[in-house]
Protein backbone atom coordinates (compact mmCIF):
# COMPACT_ATOMS: atom_id res chain seq x y z
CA UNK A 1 -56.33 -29.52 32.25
CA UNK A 2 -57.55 -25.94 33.42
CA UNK A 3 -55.07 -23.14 32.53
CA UNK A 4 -53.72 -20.88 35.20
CA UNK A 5 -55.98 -18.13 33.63
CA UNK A 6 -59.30 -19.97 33.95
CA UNK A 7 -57.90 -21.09 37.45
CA UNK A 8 -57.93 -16.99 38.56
CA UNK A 9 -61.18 -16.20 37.07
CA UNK A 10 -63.59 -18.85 38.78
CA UNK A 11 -61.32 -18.22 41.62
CA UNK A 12 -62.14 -14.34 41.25
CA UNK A 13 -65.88 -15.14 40.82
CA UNK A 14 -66.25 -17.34 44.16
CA UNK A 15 -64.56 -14.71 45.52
CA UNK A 16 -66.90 -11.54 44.77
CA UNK A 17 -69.39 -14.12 44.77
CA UNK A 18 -68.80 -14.47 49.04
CA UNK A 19 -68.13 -10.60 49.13
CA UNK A 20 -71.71 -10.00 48.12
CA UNK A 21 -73.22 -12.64 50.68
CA UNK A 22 -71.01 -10.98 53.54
CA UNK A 23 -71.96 -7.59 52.76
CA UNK A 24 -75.77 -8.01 52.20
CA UNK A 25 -75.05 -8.88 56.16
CA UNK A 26 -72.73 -6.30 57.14
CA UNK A 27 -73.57 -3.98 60.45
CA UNK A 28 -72.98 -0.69 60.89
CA UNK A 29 -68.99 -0.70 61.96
CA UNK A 30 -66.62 1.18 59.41
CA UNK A 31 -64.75 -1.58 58.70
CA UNK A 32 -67.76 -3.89 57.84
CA UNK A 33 -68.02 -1.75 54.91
CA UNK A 34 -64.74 -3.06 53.00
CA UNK A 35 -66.39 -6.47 53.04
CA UNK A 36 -63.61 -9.35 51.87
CA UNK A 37 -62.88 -7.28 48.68
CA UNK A 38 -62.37 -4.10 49.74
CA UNK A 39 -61.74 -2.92 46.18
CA UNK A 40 -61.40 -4.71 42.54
CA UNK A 41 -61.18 -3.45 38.98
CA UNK A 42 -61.77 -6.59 37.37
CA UNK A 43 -64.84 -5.72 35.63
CA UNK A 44 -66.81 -8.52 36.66
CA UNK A 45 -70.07 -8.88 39.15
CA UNK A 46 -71.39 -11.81 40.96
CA UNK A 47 -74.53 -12.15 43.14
CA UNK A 48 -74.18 -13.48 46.74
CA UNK A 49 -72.98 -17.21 46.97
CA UNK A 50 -73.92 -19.64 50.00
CA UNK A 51 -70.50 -18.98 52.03
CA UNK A 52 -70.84 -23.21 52.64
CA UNK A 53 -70.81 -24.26 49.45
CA UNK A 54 -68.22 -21.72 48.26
CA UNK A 55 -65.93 -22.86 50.65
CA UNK A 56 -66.07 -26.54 49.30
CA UNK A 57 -65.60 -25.08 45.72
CA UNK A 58 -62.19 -23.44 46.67
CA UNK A 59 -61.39 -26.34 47.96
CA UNK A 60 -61.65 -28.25 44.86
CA UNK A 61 -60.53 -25.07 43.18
CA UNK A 62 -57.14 -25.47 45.09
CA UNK A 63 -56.54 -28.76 44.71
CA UNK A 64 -56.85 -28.17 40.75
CA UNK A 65 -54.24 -25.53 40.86
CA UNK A 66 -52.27 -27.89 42.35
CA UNK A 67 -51.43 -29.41 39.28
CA UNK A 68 -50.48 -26.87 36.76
CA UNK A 69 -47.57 -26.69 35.27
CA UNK A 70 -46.64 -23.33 35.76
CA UNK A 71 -44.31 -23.21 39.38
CA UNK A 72 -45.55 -19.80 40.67
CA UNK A 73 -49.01 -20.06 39.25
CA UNK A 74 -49.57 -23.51 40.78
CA UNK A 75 -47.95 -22.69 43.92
CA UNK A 76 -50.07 -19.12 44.08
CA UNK A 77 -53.34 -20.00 42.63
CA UNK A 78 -54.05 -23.30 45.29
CA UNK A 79 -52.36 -21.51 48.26
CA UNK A 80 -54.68 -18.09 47.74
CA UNK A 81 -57.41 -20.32 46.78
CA UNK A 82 -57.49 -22.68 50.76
CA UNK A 83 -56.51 -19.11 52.27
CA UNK A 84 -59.83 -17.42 51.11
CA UNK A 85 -61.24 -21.10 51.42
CA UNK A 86 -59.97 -20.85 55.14
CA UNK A 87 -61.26 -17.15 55.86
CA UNK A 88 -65.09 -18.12 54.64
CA UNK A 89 -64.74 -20.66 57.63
CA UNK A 90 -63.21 -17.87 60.11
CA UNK A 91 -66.50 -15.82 59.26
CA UNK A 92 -68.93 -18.77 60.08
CA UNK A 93 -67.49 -21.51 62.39
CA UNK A 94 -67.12 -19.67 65.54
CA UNK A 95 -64.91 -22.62 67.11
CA UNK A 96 -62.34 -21.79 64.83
CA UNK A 97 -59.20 -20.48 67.13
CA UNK A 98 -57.46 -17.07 66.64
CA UNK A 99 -54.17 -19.11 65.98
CA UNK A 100 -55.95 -21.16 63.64
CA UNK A 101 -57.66 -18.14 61.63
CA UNK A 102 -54.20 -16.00 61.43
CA UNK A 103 -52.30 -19.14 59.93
CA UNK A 104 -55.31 -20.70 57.91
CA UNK A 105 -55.38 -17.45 56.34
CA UNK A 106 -52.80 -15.16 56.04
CA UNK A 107 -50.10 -18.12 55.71
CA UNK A 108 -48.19 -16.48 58.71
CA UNK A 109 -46.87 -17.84 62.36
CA UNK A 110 -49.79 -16.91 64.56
CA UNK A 111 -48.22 -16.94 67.64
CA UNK A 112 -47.20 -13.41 69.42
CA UNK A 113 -44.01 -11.92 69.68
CA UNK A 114 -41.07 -13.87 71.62
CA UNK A 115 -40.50 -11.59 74.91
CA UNK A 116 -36.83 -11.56 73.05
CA UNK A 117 -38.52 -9.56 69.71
CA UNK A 118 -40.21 -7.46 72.35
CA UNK A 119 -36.97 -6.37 73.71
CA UNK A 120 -35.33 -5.88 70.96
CA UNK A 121 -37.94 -3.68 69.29
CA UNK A 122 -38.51 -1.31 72.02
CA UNK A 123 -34.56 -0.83 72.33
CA UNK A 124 -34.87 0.00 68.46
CA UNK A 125 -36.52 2.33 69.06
CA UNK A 126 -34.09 3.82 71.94
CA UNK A 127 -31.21 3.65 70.02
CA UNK A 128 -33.00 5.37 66.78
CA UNK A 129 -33.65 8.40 69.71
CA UNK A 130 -30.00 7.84 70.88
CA UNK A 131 -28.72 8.58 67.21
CA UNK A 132 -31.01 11.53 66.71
CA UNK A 133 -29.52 13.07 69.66
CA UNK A 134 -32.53 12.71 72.31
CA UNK A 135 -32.93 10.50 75.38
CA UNK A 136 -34.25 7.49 75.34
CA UNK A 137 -37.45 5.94 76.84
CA UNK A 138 -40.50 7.76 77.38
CA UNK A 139 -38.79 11.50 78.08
CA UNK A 140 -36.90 10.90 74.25
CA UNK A 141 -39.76 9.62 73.03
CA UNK A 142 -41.63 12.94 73.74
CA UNK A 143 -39.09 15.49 72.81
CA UNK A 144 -39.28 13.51 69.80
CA UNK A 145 -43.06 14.02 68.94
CA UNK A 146 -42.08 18.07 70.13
CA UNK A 147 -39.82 18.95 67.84
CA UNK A 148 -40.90 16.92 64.67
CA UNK A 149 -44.68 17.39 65.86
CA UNK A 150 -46.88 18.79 63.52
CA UNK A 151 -50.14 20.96 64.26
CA UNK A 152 -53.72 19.30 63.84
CA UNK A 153 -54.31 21.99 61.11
CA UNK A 154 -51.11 21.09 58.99
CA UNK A 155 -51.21 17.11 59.00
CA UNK A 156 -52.77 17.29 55.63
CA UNK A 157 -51.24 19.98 53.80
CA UNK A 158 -47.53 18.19 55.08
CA UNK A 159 -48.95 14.83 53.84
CA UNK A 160 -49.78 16.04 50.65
CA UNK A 161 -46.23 17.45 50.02
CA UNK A 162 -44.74 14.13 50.95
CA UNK A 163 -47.47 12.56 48.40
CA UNK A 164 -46.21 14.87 45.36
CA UNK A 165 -42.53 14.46 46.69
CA UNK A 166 -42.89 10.57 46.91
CA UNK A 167 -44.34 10.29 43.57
CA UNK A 168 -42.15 12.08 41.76
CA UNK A 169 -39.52 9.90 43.36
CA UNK A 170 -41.19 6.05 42.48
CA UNK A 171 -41.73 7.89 38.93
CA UNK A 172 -37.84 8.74 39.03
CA UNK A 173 -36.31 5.32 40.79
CA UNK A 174 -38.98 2.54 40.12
CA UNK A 175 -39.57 3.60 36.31
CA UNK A 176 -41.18 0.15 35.65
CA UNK A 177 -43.99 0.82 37.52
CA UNK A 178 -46.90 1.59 35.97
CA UNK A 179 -48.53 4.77 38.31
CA UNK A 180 -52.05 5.99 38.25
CA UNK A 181 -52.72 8.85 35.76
CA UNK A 182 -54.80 10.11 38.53
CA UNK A 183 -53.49 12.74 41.07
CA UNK A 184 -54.36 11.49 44.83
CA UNK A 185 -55.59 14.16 47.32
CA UNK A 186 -55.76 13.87 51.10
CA UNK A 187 -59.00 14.34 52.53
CA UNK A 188 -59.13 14.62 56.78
CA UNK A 189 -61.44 12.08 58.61
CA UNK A 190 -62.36 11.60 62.10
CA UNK A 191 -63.81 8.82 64.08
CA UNK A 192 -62.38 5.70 62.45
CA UNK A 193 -60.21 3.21 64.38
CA UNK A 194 -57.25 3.88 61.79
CA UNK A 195 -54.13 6.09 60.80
CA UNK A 196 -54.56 6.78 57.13
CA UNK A 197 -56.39 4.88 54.49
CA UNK A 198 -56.08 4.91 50.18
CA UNK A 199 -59.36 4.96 48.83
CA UNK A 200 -58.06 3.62 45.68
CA UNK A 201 -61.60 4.41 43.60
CA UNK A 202 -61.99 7.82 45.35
CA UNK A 203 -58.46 8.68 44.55
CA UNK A 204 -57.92 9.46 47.88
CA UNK A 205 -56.12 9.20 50.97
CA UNK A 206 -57.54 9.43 53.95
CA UNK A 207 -55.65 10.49 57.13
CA UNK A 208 -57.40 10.46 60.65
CA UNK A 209 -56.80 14.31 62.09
CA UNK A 210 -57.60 12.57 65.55
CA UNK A 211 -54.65 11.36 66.22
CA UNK A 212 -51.03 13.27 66.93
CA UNK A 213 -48.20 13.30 63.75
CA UNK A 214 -45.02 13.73 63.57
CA UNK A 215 -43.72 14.83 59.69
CA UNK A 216 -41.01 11.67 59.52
CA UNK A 217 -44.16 10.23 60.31
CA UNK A 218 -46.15 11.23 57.76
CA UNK A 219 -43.57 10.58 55.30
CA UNK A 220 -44.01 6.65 56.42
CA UNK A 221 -47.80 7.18 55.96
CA UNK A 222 -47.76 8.74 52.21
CA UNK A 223 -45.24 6.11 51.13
CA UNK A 224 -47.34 3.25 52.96
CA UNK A 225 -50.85 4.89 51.53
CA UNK A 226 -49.83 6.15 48.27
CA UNK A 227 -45.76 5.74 46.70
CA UNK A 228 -44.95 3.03 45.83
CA UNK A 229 -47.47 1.68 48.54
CA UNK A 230 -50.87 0.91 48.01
CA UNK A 231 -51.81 3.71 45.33
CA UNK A 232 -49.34 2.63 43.42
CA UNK A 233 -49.21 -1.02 43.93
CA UNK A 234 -53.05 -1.03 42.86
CA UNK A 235 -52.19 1.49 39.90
CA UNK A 236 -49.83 -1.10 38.85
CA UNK A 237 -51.75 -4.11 39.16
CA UNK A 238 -55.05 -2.62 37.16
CA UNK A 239 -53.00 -1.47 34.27
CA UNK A 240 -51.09 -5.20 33.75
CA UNK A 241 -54.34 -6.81 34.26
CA UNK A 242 -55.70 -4.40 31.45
CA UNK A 243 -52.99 -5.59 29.14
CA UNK A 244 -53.05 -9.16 29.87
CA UNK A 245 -49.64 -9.47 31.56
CA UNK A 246 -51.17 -10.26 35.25
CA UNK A 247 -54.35 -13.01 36.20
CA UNK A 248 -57.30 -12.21 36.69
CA UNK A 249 -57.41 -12.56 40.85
CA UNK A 250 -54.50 -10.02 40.83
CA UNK A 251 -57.17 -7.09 40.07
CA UNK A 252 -58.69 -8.04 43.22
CA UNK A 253 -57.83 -7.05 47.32
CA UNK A 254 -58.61 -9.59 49.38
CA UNK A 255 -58.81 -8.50 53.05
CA UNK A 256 -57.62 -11.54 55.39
CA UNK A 257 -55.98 -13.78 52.42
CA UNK A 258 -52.23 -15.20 51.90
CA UNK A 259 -51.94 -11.90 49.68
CA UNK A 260 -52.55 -9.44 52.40
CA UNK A 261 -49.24 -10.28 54.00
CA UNK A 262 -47.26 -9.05 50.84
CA UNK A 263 -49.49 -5.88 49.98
CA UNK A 264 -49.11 -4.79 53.13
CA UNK A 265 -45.54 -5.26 53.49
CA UNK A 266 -44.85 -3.54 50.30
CA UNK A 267 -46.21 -0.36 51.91
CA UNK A 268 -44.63 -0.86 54.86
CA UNK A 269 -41.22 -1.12 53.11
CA UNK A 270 -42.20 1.85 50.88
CA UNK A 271 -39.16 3.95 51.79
CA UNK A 272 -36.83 1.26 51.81
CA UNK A 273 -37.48 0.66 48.46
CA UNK A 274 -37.10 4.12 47.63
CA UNK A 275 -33.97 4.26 49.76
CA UNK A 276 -35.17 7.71 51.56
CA UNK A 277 -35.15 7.41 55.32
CA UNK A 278 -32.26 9.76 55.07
CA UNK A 279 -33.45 12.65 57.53
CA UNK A 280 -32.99 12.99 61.27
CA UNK A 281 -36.44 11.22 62.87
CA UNK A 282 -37.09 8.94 59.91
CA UNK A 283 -35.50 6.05 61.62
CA UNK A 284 -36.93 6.94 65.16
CA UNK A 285 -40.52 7.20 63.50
CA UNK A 286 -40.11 4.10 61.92
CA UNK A 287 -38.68 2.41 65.25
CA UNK A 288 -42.01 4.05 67.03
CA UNK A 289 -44.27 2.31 63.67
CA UNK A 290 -42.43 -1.02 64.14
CA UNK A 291 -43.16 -1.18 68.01
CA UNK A 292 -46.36 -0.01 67.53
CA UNK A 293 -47.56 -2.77 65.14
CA UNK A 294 -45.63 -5.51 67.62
CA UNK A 295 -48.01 -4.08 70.01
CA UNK A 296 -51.29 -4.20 68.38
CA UNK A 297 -49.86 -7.92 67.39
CA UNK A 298 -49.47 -8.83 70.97
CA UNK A 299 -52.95 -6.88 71.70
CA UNK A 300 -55.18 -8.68 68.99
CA UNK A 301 -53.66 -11.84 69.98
CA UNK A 302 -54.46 -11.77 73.82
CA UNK A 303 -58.10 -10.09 72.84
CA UNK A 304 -58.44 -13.07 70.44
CA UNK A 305 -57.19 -16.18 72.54
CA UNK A 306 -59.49 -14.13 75.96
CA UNK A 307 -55.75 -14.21 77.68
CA UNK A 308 -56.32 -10.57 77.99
CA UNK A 309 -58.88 -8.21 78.78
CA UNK A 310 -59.48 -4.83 76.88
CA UNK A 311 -58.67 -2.83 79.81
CA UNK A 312 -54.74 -4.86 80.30
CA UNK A 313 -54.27 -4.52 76.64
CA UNK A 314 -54.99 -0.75 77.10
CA UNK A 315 -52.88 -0.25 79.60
CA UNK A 316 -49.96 -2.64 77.44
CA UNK A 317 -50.54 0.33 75.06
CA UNK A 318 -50.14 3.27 76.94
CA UNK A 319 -46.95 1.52 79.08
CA UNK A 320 -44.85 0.13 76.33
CA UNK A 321 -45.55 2.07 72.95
CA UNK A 322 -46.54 5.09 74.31
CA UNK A 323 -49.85 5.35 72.59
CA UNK A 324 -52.72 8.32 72.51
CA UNK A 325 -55.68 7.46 74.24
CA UNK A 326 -56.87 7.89 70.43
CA UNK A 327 -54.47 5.54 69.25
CA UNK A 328 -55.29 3.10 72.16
CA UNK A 329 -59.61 3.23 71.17
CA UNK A 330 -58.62 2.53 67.39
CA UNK A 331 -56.10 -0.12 67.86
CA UNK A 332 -59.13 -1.74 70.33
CA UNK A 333 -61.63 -1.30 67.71
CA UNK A 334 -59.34 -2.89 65.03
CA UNK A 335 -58.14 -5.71 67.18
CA UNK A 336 -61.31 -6.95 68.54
CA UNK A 337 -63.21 -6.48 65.16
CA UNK A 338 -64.01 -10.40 63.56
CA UNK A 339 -61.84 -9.43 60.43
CA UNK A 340 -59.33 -7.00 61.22
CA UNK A 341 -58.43 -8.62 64.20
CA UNK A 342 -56.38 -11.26 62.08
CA UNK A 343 -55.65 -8.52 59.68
CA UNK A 344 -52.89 -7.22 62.60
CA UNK A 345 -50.87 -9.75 61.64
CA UNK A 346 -50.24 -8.78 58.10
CA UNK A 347 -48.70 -5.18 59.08
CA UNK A 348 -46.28 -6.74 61.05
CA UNK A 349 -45.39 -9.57 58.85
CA UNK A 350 -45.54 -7.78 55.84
CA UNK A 351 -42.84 -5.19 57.00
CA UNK A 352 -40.54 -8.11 58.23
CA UNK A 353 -41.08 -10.55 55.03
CA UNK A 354 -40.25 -7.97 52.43
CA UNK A 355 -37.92 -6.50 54.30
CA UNK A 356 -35.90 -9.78 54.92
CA UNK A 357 -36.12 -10.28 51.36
CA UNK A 358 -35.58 -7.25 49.98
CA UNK A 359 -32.03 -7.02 52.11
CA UNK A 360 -30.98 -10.01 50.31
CA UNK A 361 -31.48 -9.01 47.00
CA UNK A 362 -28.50 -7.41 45.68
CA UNK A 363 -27.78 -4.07 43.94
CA UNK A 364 -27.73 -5.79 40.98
CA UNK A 365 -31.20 -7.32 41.09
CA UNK A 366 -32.97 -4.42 42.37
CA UNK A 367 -35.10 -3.59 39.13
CA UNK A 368 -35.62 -7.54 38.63
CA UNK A 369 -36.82 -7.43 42.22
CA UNK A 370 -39.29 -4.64 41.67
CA UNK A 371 -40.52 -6.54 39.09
CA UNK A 372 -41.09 -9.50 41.43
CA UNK A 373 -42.73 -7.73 43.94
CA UNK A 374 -45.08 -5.65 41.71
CA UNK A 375 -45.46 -7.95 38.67
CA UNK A 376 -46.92 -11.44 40.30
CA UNK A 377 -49.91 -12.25 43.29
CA UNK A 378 -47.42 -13.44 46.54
CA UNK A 379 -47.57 -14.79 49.60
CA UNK A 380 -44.79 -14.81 51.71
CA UNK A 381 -43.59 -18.25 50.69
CA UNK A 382 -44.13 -17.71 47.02
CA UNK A 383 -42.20 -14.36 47.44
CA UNK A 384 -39.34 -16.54 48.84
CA UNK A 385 -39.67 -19.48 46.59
CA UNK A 386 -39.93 -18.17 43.25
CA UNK A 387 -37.21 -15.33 43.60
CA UNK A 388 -34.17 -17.32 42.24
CA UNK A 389 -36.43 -18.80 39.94
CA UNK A 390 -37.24 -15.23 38.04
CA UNK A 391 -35.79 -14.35 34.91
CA UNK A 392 -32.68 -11.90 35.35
CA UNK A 393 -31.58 -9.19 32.87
């Protein structure tokens, strides 16, 4: 019987093995350049693999995880292993449905937004304005990007100081984790069909100086970007792979697999974990963020089932989350892209998974729930499952 470590490396090799046959076809789109890995450090290279006959080997792959022993590696291991299996067929069987590609996937209900959530996240965001002493609707939600607004020429120096302020925070309250030795600088980019972006390699973040920022925004973006978001997530991850104490698929990001759901939820919950939304816009920004991404989700999904054409869903932009014409010609470009457009869903779902989950774990549990979330691969169900299962202090 295979062990849960040779599992994750042949499951690591088929899976740089498609990245390289995927990008040696890539156009000339931004986003084509991530590929399905959009970054790794596990040290190893494979040449491009016939996407076909990959596809059947994760199958097998999966169905051999399926029987070790260990609960969360068995449950992990086949589950990422049919996701990935499932995203090789998104990329060639065009009669694969939008539904079927967000569920196959990223393990996630694929369906848009009840009109109920709808509601109830746009008056969210009313009664965050409400509480921060401004009207609500449209005229709040612009005397809210006035007086927290911040000019073109200062986004990066004020996301810089909420880097250094964030870090030294995570370093402070989540002293498990494992951070880069590496300083990250911002670096200002323009033309992309995106907010802010880690180059984890680069040691980088990249913020889009197109687009209009508010600083209790900002402070969303460094903790989503850099701590304890991504940068430090993937800090994390490379140095317990280096020591043994993680698989070898966890020094891997897959874009569009059942683990995109938690890695992005774990920077969208970045403050929350941190416990810092404690200034006066920090709940109306996130409000705004929250809307925004229930948006996009209702966007990508109408663009990807043809119920909608790129002109309503612009116009479904502008009306009900307020958006930049800026915003509106990124959020188009991500949604109707072949990979991102599933890729919506994991913003959305990630920030309502781990936030779910992380309200239910008690005081108590909070540094054995770190661990959880930072120490093991997850997809939402594993996250779930294997919680009460964990070793507690």
């Amino acid at each position: 019987m295979k062990t849960p470590q040779a599992v994750s490396l042949e499951l690591a090799h088929l899976v740089l093995g498609a990245d390289a046959a995927v990008r040696s076809g890539s156009g000339p789109e931004v986003l084509d350049a991530e590929g399905l890995v959009p970054v790794h450090w596990s040290g190893l290279v494979a040449e491009p693999m016939d996407l076909g006959e990959t596809r059947v080997r994760l199958l097998r792959l999966a169905e051999t995880a399926s029987s070790l022993t260990d609960p969360l590696a068995r449950d992990w291991l086949s589950e990422q292993a049919l996701s990935v299996a499932n995203l090789l067929r998104w990329i060639t069987d065009s009669s694969v449905t939008y539904e079927e590609g967000v569920s196959g996937c990223l393990r996630v209900d694929p369906r848009p937004l009840p009109p109920d959530w709808m509601q109830a996240a746009r008056e969210a965001r009313d009664r965050a304005l409400q509480d921060a002493g401004l009207p609500t609707g449209r005229a709040g939600y612009e005397a809210y990007a006035e007086l927290d607004g911040v000019p073109s020429g200062e986004v990066s120096t004020v996301l810089q100081a909420w880097i250094d302020e964030l870090q030294r925070r995570t370093r402070d309250q989540l002293p498990s984790l494992e951070l880069p030795a590496d300083a990250i600088a911002v670096k200002a980019v323009s033309g992309v069909p995106f907010s802010a972006y880690c180059d984890y390699p680069g040691r980088q973040i990249w913020i889009n100086t197109d687009l209009p920022y508010t600083r209790a925004a900002l402070k969303h973006l460094a903790a989503h970007e850099a701590y304890p978001g991504h940068y430090a997530h993937m800090g994390h991850r490379a140095a317990s792979f280096a020591r043994g104490a993680m698989l070898p698929d966890s020094a891997l990001v897959i874009t569009d697999s059942a683990s995109s759901v938690l890695f992005e939820g774990i920077a969208e919950r970045g403050l929350d974990l941190l416990e810092f939304r404690t200034e006066r816009f920090d709940r109306v920004a996130w409000a705004q963020h929250r809307l925004q991404w229930a948006c996009t989700l209702e966007v990508a999904h109408g663009l990807g089932t043809r119920r909608t054409t790129p002109a309503e869903a612009a116009q479904y932009l502008r009306e009900v989350c307020f958006a930049s014409e800026a915003r509106i010609e990124g959020k188009l470009r991500f949604a109707t892209h072949r990979l991102r457009s599933i890729f919506v869903s994991a913003y959305w779902w990630g920030g309502t998974v781990v936030g779910a989950w992380w309200n239910r774990v008690g005081a108590a549990d909070r540094p054995q729930g770190i661990a959880h979330l930072y120490n093991h691969m997850h997809s939402p169900s594993t996250l779930r499952a294997h919680w009460q299962t964990m070793p507690k202090d």
